[in-house]
Structures are given as C-alpha cells and as structure tokens.
PDB file of N, CA and C in Angstrom:
ATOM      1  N   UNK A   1     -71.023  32.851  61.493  1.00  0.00           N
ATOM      2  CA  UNK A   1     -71.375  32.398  62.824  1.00  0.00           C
ATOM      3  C   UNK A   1     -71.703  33.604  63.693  1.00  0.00           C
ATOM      4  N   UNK A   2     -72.568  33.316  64.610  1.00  0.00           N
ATOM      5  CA  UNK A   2     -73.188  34.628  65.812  1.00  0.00           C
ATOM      6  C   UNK A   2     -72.953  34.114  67.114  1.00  0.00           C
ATOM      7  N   UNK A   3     -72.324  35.065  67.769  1.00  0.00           N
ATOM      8  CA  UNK A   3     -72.244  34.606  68.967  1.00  0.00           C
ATOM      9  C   UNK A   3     -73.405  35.438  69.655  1.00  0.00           C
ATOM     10  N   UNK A   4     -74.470  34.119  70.475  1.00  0.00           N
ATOM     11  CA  UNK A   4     -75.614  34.928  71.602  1.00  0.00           C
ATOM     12  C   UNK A   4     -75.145  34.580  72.828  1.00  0.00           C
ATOM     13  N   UNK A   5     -75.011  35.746  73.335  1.00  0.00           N
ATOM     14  CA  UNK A   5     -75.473  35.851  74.605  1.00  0.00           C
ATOM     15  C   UNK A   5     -76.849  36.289  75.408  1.00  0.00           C
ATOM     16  N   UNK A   6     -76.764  35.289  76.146  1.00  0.00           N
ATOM     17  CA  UNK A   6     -78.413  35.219  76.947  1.00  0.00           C
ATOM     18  C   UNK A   6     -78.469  35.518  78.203  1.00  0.00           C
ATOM     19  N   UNK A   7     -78.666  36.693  78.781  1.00  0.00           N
ATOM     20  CA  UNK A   7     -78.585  36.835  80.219  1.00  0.00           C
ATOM     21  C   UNK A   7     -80.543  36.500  80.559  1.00  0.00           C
ATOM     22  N   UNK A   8     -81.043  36.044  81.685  1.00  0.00           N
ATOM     23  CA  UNK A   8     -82.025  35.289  81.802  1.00  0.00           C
ATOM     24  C   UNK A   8     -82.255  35.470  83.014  1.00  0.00           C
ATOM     25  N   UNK A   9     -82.766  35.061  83.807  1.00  0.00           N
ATOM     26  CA  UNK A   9     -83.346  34.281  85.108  1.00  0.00           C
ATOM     27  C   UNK A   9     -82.673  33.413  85.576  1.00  0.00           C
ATOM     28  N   UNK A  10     -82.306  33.380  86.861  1.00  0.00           N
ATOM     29  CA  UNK A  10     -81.758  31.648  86.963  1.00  0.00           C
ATOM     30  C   UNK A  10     -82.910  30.579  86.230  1.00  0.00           C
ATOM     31  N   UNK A  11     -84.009  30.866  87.029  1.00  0.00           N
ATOM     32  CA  UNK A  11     -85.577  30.067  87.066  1.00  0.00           C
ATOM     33  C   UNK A  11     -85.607  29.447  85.372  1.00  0.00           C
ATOM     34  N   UNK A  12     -84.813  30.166  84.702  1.00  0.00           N
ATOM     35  CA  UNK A  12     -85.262  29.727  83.209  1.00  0.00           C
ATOM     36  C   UNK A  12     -83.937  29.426  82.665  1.00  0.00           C
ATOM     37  N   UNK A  13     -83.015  28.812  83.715  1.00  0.00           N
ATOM     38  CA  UNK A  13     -81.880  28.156  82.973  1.00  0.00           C
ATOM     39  C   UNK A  13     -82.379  26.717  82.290  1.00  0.00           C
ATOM     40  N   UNK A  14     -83.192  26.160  82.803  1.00  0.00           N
ATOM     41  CA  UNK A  14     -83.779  25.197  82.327  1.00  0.00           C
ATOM     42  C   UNK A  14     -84.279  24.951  81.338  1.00  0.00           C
ATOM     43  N   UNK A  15     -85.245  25.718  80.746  1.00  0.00           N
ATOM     44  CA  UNK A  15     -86.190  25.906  79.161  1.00  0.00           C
ATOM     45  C   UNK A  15     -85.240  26.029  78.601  1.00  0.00           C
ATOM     46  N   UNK A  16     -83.651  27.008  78.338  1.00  0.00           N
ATOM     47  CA  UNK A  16     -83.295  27.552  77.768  1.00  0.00           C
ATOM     48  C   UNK A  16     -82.131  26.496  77.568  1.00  0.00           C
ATOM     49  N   UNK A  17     -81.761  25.410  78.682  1.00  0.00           N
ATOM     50  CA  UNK A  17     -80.597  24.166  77.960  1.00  0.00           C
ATOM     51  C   UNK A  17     -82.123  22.851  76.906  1.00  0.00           C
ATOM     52  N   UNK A  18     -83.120  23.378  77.549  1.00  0.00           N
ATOM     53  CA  UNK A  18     -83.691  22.236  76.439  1.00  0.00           C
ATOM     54  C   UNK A  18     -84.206  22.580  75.148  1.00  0.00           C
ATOM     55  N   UNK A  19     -84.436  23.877  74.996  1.00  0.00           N
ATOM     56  CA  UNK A  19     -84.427  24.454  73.741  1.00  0.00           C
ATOM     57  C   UNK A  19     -83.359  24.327  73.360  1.00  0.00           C
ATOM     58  N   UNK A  20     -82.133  24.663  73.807  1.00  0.00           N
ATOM     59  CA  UNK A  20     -80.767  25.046  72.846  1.00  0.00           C
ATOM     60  C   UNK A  20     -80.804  22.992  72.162  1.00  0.00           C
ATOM     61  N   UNK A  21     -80.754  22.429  73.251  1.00  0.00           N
ATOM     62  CA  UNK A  21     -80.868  20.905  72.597  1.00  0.00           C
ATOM     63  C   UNK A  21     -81.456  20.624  71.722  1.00  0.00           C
ATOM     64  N   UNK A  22     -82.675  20.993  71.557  1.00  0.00           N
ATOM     65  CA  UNK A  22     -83.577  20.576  71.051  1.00  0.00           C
ATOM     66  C   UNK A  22     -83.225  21.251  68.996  1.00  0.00           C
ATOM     67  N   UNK A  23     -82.136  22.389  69.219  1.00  0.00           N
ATOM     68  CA  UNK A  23     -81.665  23.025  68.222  1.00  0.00           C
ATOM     69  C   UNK A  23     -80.391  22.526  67.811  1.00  0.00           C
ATOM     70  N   UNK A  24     -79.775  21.235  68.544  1.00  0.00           N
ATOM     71  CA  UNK A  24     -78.478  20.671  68.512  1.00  0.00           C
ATOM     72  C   UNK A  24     -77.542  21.755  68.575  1.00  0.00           C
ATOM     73  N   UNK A  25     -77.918  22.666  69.161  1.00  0.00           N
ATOM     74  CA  UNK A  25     -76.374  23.465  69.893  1.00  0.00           C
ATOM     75  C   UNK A  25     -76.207  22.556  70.855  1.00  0.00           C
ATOM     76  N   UNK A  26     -74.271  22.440  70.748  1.00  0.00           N
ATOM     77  CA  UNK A  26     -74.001  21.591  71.835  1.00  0.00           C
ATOM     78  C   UNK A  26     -72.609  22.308  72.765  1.00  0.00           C
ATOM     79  N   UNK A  27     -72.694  23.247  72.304  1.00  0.00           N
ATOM     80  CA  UNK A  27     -71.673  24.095  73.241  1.00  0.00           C
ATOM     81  C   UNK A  27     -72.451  25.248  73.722  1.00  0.00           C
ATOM     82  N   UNK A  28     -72.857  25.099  75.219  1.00  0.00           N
ATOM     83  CA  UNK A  28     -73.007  26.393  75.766  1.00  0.00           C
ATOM     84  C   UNK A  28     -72.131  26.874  77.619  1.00  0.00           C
ATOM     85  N   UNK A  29     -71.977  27.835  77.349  1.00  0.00           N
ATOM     86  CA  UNK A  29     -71.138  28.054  78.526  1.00  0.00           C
ATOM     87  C   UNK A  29     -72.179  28.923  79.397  1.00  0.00           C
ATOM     88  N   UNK A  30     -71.956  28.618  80.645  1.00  0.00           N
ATOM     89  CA  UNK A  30     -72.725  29.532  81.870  1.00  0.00           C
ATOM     90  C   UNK A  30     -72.698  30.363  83.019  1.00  0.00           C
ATOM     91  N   UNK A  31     -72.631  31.464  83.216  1.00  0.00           N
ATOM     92  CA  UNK A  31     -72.177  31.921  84.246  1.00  0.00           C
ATOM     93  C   UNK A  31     -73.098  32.397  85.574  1.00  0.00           C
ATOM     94  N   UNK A  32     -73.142  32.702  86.755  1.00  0.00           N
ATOM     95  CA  UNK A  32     -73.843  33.190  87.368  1.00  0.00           C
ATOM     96  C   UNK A  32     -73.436  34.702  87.709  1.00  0.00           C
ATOM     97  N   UNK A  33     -74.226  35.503  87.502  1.00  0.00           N
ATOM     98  CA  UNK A  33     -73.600  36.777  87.343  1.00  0.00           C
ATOM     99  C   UNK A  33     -74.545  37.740  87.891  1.00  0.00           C
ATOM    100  N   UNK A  34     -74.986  39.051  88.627  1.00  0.00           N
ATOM    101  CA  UNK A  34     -75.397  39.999  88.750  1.00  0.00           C
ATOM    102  C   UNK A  34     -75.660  41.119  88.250  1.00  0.00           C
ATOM    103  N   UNK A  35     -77.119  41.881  87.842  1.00  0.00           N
ATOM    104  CA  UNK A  35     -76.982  42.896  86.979  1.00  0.00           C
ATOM    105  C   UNK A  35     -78.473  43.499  87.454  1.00  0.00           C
ATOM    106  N   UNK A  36     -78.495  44.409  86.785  1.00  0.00           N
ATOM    107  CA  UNK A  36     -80.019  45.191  86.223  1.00  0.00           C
ATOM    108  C   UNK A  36     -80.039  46.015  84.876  1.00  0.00           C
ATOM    109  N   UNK A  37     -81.409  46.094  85.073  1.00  0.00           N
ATOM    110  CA  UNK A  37     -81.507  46.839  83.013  1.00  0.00           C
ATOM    111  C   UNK A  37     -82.059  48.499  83.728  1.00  0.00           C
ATOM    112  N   UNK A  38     -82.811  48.954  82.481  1.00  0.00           N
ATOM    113  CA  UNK A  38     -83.267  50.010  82.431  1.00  0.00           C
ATOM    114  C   UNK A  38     -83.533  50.220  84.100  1.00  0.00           C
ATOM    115  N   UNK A  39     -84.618  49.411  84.364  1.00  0.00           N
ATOM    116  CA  UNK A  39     -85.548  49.735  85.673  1.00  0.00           C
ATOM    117  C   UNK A  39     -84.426  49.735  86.870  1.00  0.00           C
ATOM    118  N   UNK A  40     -83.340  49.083  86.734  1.00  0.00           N
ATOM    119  CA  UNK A  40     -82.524  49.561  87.974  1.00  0.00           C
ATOM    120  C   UNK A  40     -82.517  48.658  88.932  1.00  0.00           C
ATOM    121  N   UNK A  41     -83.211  47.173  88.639  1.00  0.00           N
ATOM    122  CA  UNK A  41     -83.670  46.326  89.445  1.00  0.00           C
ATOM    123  C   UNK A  41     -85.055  46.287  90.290  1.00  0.00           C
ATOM    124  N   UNK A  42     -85.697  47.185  89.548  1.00  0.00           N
ATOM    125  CA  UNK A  42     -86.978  47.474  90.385  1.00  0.00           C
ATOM    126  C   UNK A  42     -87.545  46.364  89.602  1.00  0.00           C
ATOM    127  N   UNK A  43     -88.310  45.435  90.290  1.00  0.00           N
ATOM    128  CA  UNK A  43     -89.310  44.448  89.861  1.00  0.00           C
ATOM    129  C   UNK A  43     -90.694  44.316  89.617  1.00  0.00           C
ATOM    130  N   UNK A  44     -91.291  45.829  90.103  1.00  0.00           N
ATOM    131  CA  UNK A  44     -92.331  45.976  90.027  1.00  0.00           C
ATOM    132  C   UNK A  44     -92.934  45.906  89.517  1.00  0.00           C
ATOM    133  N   UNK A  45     -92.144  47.638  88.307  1.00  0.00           N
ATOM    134  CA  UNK A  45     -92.379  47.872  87.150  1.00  0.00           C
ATOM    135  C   UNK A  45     -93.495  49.118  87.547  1.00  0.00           C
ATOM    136  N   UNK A  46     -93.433  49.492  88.946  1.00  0.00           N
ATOM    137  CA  UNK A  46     -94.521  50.576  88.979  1.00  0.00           C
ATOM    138  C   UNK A  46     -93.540  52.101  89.051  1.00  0.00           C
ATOM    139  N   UNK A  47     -91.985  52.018  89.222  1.00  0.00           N
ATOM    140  CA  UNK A  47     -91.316  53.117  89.388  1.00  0.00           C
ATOM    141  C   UNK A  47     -90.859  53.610  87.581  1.00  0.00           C
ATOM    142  N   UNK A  48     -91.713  52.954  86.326  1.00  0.00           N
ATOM    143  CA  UNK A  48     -90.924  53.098  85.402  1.00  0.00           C
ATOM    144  C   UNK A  48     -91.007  54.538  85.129  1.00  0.00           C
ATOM    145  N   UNK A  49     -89.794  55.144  84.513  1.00  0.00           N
ATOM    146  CA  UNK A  49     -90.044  56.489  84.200  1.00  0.00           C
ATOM    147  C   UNK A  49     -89.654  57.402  85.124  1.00  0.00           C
ATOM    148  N   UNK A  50     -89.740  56.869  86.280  1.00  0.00           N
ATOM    149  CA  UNK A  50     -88.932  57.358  87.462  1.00  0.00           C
ATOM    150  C   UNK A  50     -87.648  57.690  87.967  1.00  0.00           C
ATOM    151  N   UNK A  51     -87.253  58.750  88.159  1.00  0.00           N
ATOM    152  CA  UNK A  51     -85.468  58.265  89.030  1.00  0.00           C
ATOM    153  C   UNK A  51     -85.544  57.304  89.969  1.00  0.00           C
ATOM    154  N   UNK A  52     -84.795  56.243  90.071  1.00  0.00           N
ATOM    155  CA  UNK A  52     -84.826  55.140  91.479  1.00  0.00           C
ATOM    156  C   UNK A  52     -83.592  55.788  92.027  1.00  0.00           C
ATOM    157  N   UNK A  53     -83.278  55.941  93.245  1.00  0.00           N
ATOM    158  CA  UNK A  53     -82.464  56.024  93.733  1.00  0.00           C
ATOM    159  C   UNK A  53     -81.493  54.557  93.891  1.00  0.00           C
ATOM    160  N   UNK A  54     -80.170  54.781  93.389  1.00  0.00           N
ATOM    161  CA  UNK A  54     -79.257  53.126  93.705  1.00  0.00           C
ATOM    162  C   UNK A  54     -79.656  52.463  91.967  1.00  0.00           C
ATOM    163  N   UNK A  55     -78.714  51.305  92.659  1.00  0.00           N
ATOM    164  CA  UNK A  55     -79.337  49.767  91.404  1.00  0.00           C
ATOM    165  C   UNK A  55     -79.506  49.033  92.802  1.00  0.00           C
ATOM    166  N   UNK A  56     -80.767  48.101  92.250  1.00  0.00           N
ATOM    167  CA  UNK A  56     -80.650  46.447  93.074  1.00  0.00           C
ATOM    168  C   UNK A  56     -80.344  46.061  92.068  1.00  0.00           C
ATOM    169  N   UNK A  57     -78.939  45.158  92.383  1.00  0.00           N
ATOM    170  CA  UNK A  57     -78.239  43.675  91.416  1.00  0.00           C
ATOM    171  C   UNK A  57     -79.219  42.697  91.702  1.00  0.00           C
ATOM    172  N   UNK A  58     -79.821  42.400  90.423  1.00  0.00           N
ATOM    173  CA  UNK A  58     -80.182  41.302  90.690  1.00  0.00           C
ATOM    174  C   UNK A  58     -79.983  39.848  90.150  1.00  0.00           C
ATOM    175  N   UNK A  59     -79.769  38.387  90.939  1.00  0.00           N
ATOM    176  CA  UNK A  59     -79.252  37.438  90.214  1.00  0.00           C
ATOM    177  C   UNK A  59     -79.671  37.082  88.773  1.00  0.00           C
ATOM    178  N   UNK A  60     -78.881  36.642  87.784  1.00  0.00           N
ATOM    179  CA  UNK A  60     -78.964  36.704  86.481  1.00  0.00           C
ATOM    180  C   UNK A  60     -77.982  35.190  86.319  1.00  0.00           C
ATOM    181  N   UNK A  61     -77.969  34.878  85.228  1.00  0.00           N
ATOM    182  CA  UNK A  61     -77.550  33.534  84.184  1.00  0.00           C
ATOM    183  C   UNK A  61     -76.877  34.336  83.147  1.00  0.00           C
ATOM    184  N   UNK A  62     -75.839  34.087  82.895  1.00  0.00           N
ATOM    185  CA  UNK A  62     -75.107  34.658  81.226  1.00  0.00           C
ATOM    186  C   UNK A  62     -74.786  33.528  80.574  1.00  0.00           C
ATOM    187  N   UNK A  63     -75.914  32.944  79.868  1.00  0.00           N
ATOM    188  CA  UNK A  63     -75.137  31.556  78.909  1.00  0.00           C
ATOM    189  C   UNK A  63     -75.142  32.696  77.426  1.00  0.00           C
ATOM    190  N   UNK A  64     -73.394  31.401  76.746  1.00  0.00           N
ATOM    191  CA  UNK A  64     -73.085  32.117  75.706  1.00  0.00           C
ATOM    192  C   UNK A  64     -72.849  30.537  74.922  1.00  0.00           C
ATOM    193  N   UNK A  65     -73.614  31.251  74.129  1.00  0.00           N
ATOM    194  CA  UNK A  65     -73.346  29.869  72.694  1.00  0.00           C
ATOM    195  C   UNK A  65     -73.139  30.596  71.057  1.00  0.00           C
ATOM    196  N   UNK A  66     -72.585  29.414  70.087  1.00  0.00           N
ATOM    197  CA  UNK A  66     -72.209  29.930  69.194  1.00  0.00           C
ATOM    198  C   UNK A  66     -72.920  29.272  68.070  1.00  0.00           C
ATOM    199  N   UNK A  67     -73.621  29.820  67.177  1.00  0.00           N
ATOM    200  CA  UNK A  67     -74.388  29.074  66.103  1.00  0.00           C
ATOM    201  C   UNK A  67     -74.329  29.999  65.040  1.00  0.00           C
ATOM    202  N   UNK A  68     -74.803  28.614  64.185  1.00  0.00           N
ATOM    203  CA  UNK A  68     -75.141  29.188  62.655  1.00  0.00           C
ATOM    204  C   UNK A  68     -75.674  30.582  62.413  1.00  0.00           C
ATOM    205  N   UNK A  69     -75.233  31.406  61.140  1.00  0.00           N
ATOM    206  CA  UNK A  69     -75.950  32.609  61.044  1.00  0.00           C
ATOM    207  C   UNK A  69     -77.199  31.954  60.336  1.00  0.00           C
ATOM    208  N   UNK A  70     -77.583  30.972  59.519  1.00  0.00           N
ATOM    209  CA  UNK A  70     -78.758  30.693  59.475  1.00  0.00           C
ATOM    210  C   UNK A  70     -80.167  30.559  59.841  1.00  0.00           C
ATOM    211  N   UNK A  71     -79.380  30.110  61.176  1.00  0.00           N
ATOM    212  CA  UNK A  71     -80.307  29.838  62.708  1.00  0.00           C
ATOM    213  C   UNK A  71     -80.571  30.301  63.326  1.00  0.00           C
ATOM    214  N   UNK A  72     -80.089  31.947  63.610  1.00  0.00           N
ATOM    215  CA  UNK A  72     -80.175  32.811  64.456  1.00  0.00           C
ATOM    216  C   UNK A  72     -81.481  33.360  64.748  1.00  0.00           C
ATOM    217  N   UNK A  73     -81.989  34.057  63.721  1.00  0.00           N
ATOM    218  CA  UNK A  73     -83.684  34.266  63.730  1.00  0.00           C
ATOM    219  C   UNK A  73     -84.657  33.367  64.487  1.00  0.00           C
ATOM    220  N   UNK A  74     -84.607  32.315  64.030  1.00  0.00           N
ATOM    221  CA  UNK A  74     -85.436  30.711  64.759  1.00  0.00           C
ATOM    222  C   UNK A  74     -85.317  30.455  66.283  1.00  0.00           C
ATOM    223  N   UNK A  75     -83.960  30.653  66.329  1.00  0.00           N
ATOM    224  CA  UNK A  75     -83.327  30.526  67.761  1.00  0.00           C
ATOM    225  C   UNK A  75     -83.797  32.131  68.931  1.00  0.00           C
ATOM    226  N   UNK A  76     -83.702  32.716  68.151  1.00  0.00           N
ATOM    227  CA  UNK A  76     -84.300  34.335  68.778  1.00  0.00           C
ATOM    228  C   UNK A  76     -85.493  34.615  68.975  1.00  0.00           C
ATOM    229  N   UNK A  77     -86.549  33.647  67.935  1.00  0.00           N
ATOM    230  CA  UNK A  77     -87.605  33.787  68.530  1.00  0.00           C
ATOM    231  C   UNK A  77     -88.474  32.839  69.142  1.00  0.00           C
ATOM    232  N   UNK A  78     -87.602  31.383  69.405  1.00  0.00           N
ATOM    233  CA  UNK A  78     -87.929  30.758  70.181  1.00  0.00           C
ATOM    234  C   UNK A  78     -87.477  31.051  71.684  1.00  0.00           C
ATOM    235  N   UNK A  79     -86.680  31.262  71.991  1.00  0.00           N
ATOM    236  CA  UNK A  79     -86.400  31.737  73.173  1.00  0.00           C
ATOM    237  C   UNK A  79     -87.237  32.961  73.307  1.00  0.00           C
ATOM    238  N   UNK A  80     -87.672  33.839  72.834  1.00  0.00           N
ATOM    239  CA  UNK A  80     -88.570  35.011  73.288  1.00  0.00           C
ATOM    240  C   UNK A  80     -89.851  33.696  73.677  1.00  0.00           C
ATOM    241  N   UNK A  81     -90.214  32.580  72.646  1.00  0.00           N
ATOM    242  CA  UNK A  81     -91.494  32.531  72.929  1.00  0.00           C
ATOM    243  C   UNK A  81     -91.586  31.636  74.329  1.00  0.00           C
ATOM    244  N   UNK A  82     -90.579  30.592  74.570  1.00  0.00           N
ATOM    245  CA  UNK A  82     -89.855  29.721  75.368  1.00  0.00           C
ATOM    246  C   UNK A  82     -89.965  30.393  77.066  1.00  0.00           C
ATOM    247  N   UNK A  83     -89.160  31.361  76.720  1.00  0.00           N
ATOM    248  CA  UNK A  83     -88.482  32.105  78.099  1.00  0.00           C
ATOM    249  C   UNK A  83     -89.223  33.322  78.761  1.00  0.00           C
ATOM    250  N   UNK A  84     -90.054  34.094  78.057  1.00  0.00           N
ATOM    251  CA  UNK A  84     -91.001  35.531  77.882  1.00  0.00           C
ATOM    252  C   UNK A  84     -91.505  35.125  79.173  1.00  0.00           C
ATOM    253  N   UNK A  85     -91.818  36.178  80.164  1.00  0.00           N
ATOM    254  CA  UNK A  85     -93.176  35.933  81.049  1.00  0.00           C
ATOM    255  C   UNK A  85     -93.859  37.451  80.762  1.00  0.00           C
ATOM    256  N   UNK A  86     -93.452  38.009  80.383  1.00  0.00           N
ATOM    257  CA  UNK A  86     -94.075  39.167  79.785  1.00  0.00           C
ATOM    258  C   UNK A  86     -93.867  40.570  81.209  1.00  0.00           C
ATOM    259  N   UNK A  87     -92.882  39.965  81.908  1.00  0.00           N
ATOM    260  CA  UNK A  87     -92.407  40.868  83.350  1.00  0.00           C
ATOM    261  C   UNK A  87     -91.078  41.110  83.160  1.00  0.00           C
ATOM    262  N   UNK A  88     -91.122  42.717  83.840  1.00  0.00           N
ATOM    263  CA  UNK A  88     -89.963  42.906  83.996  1.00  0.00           C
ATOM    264  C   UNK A  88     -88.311  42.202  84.578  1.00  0.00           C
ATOM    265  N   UNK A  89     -87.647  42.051  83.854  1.00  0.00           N
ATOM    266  CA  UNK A  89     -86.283  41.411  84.024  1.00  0.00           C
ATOM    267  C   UNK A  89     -86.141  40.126  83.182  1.00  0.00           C
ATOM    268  N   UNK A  90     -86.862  39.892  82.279  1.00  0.00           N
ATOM    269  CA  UNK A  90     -86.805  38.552  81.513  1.00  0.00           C
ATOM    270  C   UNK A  90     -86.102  38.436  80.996  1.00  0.00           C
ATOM    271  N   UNK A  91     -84.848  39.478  80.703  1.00  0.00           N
ATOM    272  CA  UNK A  91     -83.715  39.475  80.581  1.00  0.00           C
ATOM    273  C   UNK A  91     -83.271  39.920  78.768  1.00  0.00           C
ATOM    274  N   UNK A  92     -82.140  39.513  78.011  1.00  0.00           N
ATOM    275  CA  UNK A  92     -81.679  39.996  76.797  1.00  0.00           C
ATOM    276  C   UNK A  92     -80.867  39.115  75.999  1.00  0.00           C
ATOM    277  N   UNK A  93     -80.814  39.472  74.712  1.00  0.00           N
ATOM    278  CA  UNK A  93     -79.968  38.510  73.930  1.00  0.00           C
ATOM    279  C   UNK A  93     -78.936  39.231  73.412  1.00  0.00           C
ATOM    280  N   UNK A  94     -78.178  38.979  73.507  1.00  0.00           N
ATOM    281  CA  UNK A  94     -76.958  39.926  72.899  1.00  0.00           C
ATOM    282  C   UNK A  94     -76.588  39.132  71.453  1.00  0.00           C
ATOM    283  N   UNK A  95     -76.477  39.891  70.249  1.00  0.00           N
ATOM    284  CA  UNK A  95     -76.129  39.172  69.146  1.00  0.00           C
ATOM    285  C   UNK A  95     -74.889  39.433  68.367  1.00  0.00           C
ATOM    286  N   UNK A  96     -73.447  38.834  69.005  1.00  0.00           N
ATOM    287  CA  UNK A  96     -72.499  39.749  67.459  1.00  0.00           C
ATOM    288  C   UNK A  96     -72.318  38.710  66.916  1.00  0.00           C
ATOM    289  N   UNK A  97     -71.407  38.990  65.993  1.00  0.00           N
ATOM    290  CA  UNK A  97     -70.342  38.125  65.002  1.00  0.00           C
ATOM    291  C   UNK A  97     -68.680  37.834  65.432  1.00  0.00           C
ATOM    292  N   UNK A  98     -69.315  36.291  64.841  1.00  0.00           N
ATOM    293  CA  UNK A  98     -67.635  35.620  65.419  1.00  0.00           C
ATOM    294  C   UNK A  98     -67.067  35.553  63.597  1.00  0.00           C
ATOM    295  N   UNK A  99     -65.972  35.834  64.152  1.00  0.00           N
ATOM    296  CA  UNK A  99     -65.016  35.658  62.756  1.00  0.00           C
ATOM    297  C   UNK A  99     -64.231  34.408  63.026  1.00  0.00           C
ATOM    298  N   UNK A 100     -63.688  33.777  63.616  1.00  0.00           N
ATOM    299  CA  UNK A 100     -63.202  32.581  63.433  1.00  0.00           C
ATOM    300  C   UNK A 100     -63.537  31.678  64.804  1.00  0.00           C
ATOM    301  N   UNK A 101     -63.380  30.396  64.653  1.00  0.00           N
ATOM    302  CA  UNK A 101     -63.789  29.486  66.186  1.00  0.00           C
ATOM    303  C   UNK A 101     -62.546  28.425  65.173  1.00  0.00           C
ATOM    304  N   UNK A 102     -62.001  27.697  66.766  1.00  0.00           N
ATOM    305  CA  UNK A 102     -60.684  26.899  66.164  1.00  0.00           C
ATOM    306  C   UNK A 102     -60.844  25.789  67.433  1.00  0.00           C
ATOM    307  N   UNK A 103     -60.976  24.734  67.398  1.00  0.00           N
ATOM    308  CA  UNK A 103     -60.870  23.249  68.324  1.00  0.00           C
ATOM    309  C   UNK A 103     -59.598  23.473  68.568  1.00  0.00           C
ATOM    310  N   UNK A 104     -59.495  24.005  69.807  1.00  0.00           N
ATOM    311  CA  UNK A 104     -58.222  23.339  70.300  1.00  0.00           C
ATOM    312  C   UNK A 104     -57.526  22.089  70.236  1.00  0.00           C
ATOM    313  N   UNK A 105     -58.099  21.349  70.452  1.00  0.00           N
ATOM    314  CA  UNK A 105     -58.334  19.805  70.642  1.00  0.00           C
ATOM    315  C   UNK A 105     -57.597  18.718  69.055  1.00  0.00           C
ATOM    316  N   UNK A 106     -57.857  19.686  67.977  1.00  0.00           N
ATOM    317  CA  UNK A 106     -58.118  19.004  66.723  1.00  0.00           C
ATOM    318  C   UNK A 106     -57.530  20.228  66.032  1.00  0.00           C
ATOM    319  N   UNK A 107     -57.385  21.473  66.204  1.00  0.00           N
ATOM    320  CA  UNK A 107     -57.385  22.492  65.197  1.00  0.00           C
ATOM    321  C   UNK A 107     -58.458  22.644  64.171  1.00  0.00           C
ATOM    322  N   UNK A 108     -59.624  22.275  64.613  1.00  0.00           N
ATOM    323  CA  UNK A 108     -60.607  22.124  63.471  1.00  0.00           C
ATOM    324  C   UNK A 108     -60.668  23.513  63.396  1.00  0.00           C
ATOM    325  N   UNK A 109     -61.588  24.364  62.014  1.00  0.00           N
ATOM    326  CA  UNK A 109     -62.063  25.342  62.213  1.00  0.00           C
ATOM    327  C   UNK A 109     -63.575  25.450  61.666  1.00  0.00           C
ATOM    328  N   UNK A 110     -63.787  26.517  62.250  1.00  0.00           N
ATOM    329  CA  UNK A 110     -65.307  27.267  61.309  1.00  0.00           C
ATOM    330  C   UNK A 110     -66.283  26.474  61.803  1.00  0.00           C
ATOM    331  N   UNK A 111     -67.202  26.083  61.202  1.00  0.00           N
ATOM    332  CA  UNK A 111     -68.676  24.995  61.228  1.00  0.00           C
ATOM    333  C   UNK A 111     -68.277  23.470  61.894  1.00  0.00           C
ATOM    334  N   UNK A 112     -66.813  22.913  61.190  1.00  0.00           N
ATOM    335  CA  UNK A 112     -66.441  21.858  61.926  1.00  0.00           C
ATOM    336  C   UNK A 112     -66.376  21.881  63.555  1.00  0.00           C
ATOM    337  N   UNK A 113     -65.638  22.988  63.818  1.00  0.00           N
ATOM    338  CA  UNK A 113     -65.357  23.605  65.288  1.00  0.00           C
ATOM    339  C   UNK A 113     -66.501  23.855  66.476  1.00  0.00           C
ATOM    340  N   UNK A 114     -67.792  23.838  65.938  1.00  0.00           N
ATOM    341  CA  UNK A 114     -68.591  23.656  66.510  1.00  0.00           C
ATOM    342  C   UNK A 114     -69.273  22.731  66.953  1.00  0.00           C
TER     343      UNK A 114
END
C-alpha cells in the first residue's frame, strides 16, 4: 500500500474527489493548509532563478489517501493529466509506503482495511 499525499489548489479540490471516485478510493482525508514551493509563492513565475525576498504562503489543500501499490502509477498520472494547468503552484504528490492500516471499527487489516 502507498500513501499519497496531494497538496493542490483549493480550485482543484473538486477534479481531484471525482477522479479519486471514479478510482473507488473511498477514504480521503483533507486539510486546508498554507505553503509555497521552490518559487517562494511568487505566481508569476517571472522571478524564477531569482532571490525573492520573504515566502508568500499561499492557500493550499493537503488531501491524503491510501491505495493499492498497483494503482499508484494510473492514479499519478491521472491526476497530473486531471489537475495540471501547466502554472506555477499546481502543486505535488508525495508518495511513501504504509506498512500496516488496521479498522478500528472491525480490526480489519491490510486491503480489507481500506
């Protein structure tokens, strides 16, 4: 199992719960959170390469879901093709590995647990 994390756009929380559906992931969690990448929050994209003085935080989405290692590839590059505007801040996927998932609920584990 892989756990992704998707930091995004707010604007594209949307594509990104109907894709995950559309992949029968049915657990995703969401946060609203603040950040910047490389550029520092510059949106331009005309300071790249530049020192910016500061970060601008800018608003961001952190959904985290847990799927098949099978699926991961499919799922990675549908969301690039899904979510992309081809501008700076379109955000990242973070990819590790989960070693165990357990239902509280049931004690299920592994693949059931999902």
């Amino acid at each position: 199992m892989k756990r992704l994390d998707i930091i995004i756009r707010p604007d594209s929380l949307e594509k990104l719960k109907i894709l995950l559906n559309n992949y029968s992931i049915g657990g995703i969690t969401v946060t609203s959170v603040m950040g910047c990448g490389a550029q520092r929050g510059d949106v331009t994209g005309e300071l790249k390469g530049l020192k910016i003085p500061g970060m601008n935080l800018l608003p961001k989405i952190s959904a985290m879901v847990v799927v098949d290692d099978d699926s991961v590839e499919e799922i990675l590059n549908i969301i690039h093709e899904t979510i992309s505007t081809g501008a700076v801040g379109d955000g990242k996927v973070f990819v590790s590995e989960i070693a165990e998932v357990m239902r509280i609920r049931t004690g299920e584990r592994g693949k059931k647990a999902l």
